[in-house]
C-alpha atoms as a PDB file:
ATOM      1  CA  UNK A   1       0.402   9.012   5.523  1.00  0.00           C
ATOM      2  CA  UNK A   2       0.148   5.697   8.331  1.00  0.00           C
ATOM      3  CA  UNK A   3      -0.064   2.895   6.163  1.00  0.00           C
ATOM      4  CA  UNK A   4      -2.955   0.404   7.271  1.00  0.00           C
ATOM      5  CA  UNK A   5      -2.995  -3.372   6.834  1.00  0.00           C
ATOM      6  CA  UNK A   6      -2.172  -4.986   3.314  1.00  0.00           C
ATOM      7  CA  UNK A   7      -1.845  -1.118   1.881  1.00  0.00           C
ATOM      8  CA  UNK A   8       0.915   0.020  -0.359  1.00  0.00           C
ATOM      9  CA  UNK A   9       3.572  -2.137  -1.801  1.00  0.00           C
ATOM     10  CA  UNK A  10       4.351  -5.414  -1.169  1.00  0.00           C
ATOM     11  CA  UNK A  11       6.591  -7.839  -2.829  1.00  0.00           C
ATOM     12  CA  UNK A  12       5.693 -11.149  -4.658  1.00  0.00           C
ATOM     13  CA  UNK A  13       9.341 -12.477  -3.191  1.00  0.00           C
ATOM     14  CA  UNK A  14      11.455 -15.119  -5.457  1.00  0.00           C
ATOM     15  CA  UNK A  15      12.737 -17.790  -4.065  1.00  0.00           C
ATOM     16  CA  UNK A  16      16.213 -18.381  -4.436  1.00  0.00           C
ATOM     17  CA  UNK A  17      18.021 -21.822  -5.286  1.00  0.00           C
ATOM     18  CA  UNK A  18      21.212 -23.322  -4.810  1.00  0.00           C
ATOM     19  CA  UNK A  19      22.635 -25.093  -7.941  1.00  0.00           C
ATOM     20  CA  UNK A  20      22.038 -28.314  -6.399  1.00  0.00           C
ATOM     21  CA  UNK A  21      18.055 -27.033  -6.134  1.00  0.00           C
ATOM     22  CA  UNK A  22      17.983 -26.528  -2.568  1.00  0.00           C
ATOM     23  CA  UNK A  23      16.958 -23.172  -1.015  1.00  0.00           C
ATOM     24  CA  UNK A  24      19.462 -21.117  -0.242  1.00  0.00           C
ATOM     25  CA  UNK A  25      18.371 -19.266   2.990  1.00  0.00           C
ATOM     26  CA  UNK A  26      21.376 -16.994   3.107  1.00  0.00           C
ATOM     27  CA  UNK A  27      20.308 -15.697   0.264  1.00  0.00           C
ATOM     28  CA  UNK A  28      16.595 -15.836   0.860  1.00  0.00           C
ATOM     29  CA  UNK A  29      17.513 -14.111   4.443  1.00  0.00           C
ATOM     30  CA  UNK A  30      19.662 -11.062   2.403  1.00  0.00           C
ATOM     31  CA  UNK A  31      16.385 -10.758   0.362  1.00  0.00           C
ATOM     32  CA  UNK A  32      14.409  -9.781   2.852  1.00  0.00           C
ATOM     33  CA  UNK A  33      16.690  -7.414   4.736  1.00  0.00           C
ATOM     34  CA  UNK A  34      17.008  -5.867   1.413  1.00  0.00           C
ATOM     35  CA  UNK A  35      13.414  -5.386   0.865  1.00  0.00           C
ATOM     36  CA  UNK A  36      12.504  -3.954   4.448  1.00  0.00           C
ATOM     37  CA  UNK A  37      15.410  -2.219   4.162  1.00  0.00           C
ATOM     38  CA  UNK A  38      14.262  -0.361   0.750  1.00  0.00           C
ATOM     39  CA  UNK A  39      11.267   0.280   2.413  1.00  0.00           C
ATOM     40  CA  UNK A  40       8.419  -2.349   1.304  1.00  0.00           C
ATOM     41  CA  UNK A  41       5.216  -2.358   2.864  1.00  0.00           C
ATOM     42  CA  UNK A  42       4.643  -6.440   2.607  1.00  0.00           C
ATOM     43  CA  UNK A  43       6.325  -9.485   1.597  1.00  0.00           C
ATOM     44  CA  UNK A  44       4.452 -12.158  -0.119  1.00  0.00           C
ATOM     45  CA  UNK A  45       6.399 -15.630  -0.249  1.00  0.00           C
ATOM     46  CA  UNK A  46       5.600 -18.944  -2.511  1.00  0.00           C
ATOM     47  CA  UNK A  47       3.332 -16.936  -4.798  1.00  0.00           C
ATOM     48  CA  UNK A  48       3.876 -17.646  -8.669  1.00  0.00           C
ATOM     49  CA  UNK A  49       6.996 -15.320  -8.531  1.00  0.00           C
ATOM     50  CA  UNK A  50       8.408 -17.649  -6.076  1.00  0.00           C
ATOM     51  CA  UNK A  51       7.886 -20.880  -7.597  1.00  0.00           C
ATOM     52  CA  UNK A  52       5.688 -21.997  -5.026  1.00  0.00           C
ATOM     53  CA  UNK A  53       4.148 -24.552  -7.472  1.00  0.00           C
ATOM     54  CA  UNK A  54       7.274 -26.378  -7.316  1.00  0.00           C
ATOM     55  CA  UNK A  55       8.037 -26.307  -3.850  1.00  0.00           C
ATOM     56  CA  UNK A  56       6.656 -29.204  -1.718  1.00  0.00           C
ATOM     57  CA  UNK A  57       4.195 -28.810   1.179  1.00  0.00           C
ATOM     58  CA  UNK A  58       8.166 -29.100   3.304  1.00  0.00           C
ATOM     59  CA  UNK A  59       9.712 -26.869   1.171  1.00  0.00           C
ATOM     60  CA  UNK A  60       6.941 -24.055   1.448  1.00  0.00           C
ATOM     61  CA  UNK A  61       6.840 -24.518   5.220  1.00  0.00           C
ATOM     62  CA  UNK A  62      10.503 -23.658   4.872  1.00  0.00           C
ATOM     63  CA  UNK A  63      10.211 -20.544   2.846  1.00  0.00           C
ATOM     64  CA  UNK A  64       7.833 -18.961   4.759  1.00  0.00           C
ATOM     65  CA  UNK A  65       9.484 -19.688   7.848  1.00  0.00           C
ATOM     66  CA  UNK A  66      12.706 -18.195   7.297  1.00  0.00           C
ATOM     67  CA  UNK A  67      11.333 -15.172   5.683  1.00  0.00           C
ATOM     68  CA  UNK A  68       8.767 -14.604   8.786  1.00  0.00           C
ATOM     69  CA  UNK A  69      11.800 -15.475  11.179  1.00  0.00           C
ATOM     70  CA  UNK A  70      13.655 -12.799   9.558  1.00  0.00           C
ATOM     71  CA  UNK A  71      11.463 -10.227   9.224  1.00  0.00           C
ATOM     72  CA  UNK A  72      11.095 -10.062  13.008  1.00  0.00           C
ATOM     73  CA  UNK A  73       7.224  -8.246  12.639  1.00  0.00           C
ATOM     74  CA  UNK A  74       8.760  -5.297  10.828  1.00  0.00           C
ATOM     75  CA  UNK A  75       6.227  -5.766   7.576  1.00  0.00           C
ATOM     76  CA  UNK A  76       3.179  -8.236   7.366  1.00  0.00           C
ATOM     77  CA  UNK A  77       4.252 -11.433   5.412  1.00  0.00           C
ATOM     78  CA  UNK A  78       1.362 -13.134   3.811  1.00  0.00           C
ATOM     79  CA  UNK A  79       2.392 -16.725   2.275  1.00  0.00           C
ATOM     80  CA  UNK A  80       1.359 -18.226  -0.772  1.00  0.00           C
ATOM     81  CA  UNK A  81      -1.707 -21.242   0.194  1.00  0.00           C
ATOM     82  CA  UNK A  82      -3.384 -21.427  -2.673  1.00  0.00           C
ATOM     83  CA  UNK A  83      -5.095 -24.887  -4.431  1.00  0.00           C
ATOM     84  CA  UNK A  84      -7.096 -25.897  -7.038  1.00  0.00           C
ATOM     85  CA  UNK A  85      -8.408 -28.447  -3.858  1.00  0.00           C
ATOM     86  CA  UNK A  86     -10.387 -26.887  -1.349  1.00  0.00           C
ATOM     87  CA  UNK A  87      -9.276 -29.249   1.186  1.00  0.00           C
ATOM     88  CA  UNK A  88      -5.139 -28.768   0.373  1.00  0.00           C
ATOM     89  CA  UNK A  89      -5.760 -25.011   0.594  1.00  0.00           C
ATOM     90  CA  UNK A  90      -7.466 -25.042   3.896  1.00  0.00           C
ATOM     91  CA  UNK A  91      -4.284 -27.350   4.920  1.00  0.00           C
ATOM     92  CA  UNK A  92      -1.846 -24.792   3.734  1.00  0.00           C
ATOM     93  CA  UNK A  93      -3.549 -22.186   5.201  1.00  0.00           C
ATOM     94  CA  UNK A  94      -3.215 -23.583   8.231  1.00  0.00           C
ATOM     95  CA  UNK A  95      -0.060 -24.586   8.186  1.00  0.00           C
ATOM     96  CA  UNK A  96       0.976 -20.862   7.144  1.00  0.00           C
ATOM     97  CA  UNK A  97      -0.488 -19.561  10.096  1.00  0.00           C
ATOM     98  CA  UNK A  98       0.441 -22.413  13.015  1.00  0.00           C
ATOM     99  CA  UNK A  99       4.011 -20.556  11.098  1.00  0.00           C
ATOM    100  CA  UNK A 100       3.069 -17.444  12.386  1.00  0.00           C
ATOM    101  CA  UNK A 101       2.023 -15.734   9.263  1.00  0.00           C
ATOM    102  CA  UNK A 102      -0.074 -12.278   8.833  1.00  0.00           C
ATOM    103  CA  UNK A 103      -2.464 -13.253   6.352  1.00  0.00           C
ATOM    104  CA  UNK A 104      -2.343 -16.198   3.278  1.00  0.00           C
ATOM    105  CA  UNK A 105      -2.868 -15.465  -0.423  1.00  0.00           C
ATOM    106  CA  UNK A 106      -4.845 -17.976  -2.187  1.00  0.00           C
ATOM    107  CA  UNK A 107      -5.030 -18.404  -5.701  1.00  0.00           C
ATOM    108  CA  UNK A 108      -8.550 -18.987  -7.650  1.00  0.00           C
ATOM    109  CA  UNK A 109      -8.654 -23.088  -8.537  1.00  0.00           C
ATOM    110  CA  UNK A 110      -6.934 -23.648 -11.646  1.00  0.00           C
ATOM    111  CA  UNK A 111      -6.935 -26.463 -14.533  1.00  0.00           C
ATOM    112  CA  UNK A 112     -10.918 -27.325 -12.548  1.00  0.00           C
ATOM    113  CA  UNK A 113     -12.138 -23.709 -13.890  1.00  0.00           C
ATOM    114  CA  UNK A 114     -14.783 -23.670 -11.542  1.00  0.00           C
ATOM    115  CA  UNK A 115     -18.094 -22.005 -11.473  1.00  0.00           C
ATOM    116  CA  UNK A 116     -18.787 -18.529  -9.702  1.00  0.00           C
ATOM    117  CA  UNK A 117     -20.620 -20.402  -7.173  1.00  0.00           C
ATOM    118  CA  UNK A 118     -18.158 -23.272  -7.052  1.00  0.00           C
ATOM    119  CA  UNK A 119     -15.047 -19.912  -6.281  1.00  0.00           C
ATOM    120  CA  UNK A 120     -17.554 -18.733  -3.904  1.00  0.00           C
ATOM    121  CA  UNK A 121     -17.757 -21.703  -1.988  1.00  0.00           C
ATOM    122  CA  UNK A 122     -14.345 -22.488  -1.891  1.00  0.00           C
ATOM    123  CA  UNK A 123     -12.953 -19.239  -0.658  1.00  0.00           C
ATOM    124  CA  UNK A 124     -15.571 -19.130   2.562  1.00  0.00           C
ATOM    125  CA  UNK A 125     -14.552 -22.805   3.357  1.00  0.00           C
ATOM    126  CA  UNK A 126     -11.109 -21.592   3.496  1.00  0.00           C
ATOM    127  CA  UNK A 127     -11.856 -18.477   5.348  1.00  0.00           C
ATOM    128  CA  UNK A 128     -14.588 -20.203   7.743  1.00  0.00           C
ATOM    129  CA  UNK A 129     -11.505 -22.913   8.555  1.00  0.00           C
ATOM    130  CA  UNK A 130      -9.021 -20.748  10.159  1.00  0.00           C
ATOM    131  CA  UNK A 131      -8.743 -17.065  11.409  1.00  0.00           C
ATOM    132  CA  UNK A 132      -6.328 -15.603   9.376  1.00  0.00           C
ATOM    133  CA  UNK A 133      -6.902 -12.725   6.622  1.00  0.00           C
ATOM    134  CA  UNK A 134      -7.454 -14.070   3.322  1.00  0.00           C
ATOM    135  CA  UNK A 135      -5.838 -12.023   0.260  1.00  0.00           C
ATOM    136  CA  UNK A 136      -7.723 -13.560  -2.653  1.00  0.00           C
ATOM    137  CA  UNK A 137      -5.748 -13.817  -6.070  1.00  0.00           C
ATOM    138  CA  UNK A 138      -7.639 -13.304  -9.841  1.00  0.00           C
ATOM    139  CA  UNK A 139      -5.007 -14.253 -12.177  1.00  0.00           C
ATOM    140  CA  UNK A 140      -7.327 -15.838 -15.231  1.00  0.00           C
ATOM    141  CA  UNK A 141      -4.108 -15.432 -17.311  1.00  0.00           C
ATOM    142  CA  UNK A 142      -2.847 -18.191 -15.246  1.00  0.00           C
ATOM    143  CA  UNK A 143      -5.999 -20.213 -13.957  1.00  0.00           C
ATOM    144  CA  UNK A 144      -7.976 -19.664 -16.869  1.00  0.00           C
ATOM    145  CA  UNK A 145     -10.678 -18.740 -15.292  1.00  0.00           C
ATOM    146  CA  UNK A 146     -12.419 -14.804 -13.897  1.00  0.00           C
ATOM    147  CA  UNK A 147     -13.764 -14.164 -10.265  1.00  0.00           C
ATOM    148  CA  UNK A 148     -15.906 -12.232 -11.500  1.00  0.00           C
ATOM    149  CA  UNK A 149     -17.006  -8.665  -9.595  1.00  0.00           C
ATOM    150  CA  UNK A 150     -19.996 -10.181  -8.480  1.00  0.00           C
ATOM    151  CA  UNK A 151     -18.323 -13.273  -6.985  1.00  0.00           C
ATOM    152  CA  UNK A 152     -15.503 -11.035  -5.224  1.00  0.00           C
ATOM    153  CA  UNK A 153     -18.131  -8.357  -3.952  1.00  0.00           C
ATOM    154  CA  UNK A 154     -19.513 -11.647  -2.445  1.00  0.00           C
ATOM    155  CA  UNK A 155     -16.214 -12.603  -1.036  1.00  0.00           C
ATOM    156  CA  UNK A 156     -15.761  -9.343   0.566  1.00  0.00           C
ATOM    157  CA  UNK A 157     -18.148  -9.651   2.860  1.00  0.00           C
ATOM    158  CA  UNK A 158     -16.897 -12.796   4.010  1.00  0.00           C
ATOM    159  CA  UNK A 159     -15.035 -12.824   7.735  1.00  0.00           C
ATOM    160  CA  UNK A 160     -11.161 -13.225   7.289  1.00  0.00           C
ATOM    161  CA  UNK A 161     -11.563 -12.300   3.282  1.00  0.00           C
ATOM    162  CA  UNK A 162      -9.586  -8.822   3.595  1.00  0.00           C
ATOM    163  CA  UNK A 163      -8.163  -8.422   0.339  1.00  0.00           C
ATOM    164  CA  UNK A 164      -7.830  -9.105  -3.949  1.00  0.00           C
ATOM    165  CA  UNK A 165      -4.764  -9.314  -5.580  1.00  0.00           C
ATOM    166  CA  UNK A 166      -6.473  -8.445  -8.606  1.00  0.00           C
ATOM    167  CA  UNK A 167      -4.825  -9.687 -11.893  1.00  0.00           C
ATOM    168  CA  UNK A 168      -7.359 -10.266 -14.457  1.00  0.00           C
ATOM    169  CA  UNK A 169      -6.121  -6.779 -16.398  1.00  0.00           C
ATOM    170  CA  UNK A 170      -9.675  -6.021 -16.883  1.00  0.00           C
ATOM    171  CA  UNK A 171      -9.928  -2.520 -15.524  1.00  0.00           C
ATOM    172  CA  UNK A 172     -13.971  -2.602 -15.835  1.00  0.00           C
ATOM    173  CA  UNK A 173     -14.263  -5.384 -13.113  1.00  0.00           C
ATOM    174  CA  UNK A 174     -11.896  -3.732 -10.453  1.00  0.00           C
ATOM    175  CA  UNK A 175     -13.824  -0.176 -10.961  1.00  0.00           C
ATOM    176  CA  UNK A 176     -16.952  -2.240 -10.234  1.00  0.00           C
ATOM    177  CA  UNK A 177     -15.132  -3.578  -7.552  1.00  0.00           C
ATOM    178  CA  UNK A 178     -13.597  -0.416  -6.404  1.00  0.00           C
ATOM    179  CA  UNK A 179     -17.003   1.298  -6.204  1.00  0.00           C
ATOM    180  CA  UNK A 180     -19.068  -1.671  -4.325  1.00  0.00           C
ATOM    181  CA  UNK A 181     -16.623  -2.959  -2.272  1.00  0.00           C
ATOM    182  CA  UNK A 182     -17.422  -2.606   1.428  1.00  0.00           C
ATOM    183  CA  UNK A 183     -15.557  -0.366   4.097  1.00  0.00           C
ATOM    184  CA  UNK A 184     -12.194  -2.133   4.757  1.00  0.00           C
ATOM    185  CA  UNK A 185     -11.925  -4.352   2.192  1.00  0.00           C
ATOM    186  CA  UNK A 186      -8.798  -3.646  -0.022  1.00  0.00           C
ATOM    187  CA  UNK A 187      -7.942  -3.920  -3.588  1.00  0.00           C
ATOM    188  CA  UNK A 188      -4.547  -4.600  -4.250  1.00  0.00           C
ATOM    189  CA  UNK A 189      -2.893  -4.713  -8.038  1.00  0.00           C
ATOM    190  CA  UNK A 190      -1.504  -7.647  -8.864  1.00  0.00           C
ATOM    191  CA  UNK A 191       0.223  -6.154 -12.218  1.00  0.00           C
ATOM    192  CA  UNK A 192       2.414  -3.677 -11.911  1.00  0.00           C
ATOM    193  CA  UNK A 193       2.200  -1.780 -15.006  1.00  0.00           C
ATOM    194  CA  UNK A 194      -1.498  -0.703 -14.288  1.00  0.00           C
ATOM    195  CA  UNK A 195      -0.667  -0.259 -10.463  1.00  0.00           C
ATOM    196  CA  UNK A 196      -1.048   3.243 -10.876  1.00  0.00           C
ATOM    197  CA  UNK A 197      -4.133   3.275 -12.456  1.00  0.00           C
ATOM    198  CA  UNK A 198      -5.496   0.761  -9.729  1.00  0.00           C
ATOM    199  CA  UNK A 199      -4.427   2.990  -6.914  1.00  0.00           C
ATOM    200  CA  UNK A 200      -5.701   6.554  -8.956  1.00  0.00           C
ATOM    201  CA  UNK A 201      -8.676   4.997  -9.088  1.00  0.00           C
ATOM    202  CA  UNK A 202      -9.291   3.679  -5.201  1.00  0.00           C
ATOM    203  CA  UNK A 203      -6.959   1.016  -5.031  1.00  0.00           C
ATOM    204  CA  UNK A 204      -4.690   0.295  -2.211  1.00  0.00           C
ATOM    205  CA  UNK A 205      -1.988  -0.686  -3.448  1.00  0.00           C
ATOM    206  CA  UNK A 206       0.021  -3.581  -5.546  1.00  0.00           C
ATOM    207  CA  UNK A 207       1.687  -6.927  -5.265  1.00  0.00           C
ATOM    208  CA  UNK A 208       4.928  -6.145  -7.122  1.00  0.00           C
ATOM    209  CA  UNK A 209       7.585  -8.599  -9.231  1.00  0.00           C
ATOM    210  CA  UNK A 210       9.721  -5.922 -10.274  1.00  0.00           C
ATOM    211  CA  UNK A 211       9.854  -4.512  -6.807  1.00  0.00           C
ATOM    212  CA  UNK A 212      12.105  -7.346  -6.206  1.00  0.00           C
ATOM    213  CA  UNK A 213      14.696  -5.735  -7.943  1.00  0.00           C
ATOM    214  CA  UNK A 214      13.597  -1.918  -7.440  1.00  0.00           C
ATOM    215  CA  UNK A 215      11.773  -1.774  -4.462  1.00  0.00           C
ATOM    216  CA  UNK A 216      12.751   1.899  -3.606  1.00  0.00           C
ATOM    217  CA  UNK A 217      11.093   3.178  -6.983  1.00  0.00           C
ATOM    218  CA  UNK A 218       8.766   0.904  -7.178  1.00  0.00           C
ATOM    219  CA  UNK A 219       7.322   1.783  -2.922  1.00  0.00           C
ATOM    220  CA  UNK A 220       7.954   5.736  -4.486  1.00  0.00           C
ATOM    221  CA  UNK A 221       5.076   4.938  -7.237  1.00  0.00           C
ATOM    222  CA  UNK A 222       2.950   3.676  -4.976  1.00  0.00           C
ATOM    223  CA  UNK A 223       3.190   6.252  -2.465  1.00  0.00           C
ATOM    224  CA  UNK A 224       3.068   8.929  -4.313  1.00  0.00           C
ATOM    225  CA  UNK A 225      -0.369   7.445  -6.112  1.00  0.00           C
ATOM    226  CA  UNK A 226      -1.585   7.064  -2.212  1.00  0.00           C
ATOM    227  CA  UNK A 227      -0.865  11.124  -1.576  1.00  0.00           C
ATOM    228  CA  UNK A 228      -2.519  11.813  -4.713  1.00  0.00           C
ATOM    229  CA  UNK A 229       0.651  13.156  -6.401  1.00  0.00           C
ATOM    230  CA  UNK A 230      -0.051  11.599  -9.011  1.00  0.00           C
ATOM    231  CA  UNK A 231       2.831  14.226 -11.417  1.00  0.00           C
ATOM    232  CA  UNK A 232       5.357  12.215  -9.262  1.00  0.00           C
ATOM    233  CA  UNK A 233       3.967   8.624  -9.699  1.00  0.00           C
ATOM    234  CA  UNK A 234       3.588   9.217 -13.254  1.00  0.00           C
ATOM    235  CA  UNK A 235       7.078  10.459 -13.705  1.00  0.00           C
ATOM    236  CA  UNK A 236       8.693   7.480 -11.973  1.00  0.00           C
ATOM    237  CA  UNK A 237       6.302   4.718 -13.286  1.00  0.00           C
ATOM    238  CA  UNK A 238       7.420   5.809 -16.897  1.00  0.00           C
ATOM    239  CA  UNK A 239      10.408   5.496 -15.727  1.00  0.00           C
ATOM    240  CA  UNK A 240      10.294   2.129 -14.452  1.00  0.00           C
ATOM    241  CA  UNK A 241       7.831   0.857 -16.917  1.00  0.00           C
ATOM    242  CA  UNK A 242      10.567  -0.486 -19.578  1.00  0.00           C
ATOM    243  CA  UNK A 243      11.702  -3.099 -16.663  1.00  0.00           C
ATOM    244  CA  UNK A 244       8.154  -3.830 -15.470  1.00  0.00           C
ATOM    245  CA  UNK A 245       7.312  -4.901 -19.520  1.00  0.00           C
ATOM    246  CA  UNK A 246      10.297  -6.356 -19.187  1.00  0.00           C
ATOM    247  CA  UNK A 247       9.905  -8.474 -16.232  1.00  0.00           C
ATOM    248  CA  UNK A 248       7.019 -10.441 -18.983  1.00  0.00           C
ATOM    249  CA  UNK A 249       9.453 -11.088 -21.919  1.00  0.00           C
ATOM    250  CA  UNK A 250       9.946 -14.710 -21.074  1.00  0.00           C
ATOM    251  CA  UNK A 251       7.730 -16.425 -18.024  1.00  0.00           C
ATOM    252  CA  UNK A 252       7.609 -15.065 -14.806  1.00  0.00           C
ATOM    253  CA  UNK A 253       9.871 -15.591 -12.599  1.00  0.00           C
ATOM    254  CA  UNK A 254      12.126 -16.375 -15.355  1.00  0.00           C
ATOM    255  CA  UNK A 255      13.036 -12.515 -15.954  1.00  0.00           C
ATOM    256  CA  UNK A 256      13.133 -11.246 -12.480  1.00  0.00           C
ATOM    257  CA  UNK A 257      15.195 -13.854 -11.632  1.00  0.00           C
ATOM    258  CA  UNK A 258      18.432 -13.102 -14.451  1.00  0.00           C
ATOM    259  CA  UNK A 259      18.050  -9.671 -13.273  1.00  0.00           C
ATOM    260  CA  UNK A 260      18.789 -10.515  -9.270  1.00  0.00           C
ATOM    261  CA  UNK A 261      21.405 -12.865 -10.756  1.00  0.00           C
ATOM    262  CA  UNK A 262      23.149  -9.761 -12.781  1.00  0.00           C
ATOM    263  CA  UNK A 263      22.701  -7.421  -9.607  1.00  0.00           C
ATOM    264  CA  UNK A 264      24.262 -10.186  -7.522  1.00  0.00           C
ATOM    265  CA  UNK A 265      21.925 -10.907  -5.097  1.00  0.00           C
ATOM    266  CA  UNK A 266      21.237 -14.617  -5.814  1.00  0.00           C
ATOM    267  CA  UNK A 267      22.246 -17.818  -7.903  1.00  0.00           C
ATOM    268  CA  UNK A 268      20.251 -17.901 -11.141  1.00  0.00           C
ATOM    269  CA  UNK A 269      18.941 -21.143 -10.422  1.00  0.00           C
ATOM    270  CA  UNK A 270      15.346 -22.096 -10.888  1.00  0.00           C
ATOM    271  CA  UNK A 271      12.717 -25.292 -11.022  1.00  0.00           C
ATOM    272  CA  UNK A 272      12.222 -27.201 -13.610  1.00  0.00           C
ATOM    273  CA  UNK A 273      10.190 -26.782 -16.185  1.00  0.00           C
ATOM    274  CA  UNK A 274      10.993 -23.238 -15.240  1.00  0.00           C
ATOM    275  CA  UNK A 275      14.777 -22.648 -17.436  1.00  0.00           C
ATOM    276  CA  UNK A 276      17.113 -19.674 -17.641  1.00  0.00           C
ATOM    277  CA  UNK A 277      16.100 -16.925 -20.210  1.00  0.00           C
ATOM    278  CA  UNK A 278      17.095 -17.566 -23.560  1.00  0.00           C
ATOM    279  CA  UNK A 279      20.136 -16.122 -25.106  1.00  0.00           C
ATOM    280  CA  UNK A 280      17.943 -14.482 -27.826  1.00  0.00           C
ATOM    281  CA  UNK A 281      16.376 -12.005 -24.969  1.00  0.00           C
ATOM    282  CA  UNK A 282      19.327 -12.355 -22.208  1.00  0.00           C
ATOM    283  CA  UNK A 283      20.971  -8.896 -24.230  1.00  0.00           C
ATOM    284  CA  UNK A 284      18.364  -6.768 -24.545  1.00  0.00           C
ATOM    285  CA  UNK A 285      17.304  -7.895 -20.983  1.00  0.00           C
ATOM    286  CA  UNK A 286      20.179  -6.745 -19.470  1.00  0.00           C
ATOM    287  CA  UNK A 287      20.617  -3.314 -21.224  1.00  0.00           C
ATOM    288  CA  UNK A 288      17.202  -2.719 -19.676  1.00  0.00           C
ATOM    289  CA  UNK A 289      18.112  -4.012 -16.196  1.00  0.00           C
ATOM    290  CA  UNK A 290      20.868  -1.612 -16.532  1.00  0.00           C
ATOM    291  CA  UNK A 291      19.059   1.382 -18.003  1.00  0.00           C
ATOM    292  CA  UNK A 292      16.942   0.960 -14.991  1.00  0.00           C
ATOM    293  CA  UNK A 293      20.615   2.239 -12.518  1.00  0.00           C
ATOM    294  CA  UNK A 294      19.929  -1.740 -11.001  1.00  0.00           C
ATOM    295  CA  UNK A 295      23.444  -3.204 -12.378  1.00  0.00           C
ATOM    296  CA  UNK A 296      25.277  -1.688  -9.750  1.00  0.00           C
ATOM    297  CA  UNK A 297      26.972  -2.263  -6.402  1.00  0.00           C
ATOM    298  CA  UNK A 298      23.423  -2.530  -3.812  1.00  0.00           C
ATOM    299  CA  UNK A 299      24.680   0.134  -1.110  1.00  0.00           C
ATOM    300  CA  UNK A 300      24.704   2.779  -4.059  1.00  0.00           C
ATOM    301  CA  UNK A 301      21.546   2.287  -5.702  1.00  0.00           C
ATOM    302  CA  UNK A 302      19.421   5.038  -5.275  1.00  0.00           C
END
């Protein structure tokens, strides 16, 4: 199977932090050998899972340059520009690509909960102000607000709008969107417990947290869904499911985050008012992390 453009599995990267708050590019550089080494299709900096609402316009910048610098072209790495302003989204977006990036993912406007018309209008001013693709993200669980089908259908057929990241758990509105969408226009999970569903029905693949810490398994889903052996994606997403539930216990990147800390691949530091996982769950969270074969030395994790 050759892979197109924003297909398979991709990873909604953390970012890691020093304990003085700083990002800690060693780490942050390890990250990403790790993924492309494990096989990922994309990386996807300064999203949610990277606590890009935290990191100044500097600090992003700095993120997504050290991740495209060392990825060297090998994967597509689409950077986090989303706003709940039209015009600071357009900025970001073109400050992401001025960085060199493959495409931007921007976030519906949240806290404004806009109309339909008002998303619509906002995502072709971003795409009509610079010519780079355009992932579009539907998280109402965070923005508290739906793109609805209509509205993305709408989007799709906007120049530089290549993509969803759809989020909104609502498995009637991506089928709708699935079944409309125009040639070339791809629908990517943003959940990864229904990723498999997503792809068995159309889909083209998912934006991933707990590929950050299985990215092996969690590419092995995907693919498998993609070649329509769907036994084998069914056997290794029930696998993997415990950690992907998991991964949701406390906030997000709050999990994810302990568990790179326990595998010893970063610092588990994070940005306030994100905090460390509560001793109540830090137990249970770890017997799962290690059910899942992750709590071991990285060269031997299969």
């Amino acid at each position: 199977m050759t892979k197109q453009k924003f297909q398979g599995t991709g990873t909604a990267l953390v970012t890691p932090f020093k304990g003085d708050g700083s990002i800690d590019e060693a780490a942050l550089r390890r990250l990403v050998d790790f993924q492309i080494g494990e096989g990922i299709d994309m990386l996807f900096p300064c999203g949610t899972t990277g606590e890009g609402a935290t990191l100044d316009a500097d600090e992003t910048g700095r993120v997504a340059g050290i991740v495209i610098d060392q990825t060297r072209k090998r994967v597509p790495v689409i950077v986090g520009a989303g706003s709940n302003s039209t015009s600071k989204a357009i900025q970001a977006t073109r400050a992401a690509k001025k960085l060199g990036a493959d495409g931007v993912l921007s976030v519906g406007p949240y806290y404004n909960k806009p109309t339909q018309e008002g998303y619509y209008e906002h995502f072709k001013a971003i795409a009509e102000s610079e010519d780079i693709p355009i992932v579009v993200y539907n998280v109402p669980g965070r923005t508290a607000s739906n793109i609805e089908a209509k509205t993305m259908l709408r989007l799709a057929e906007v120049p530089n709008i290549a993509a969803v990241k759809e989020a909104s758990g609502n498995l009637g509105q991506i089928m709708d969107i699935l079944r409309d969408r125009p040639a070339g226009f791809r629908v990517l999970s943003g959940d990864d417990a229904v990723a498999l569903a997503i792809v068995a029905m159309g889909g083209d693949g998912l934006v991933s947290v707990v590929s950050n810490q299985a990215p092996r398994m969690m590419r092995e889903i995907i693919d498998a869904a993609l070649a329509g052996d769907l036994d084998r994606a069914r056997a290794l997403h029930y696998r993997l499911l415990p950690l992907m539930n998991a991964n949701f216990m406390e906030s997000n990147p709050i999990p994810v985050k302990a568990a790179l800390a326990m595998m010893g691949m970063i610092e588990e530091n994070y940005r306030l008012p994100m905090v460390p996982m509560s001793a109540a769950n830090r137990e249970r969270f770890r017997k799962i992390v290690e059910d899942a074969g992750l709590l071991q030395p990285a060269g031997a994790r299969q």
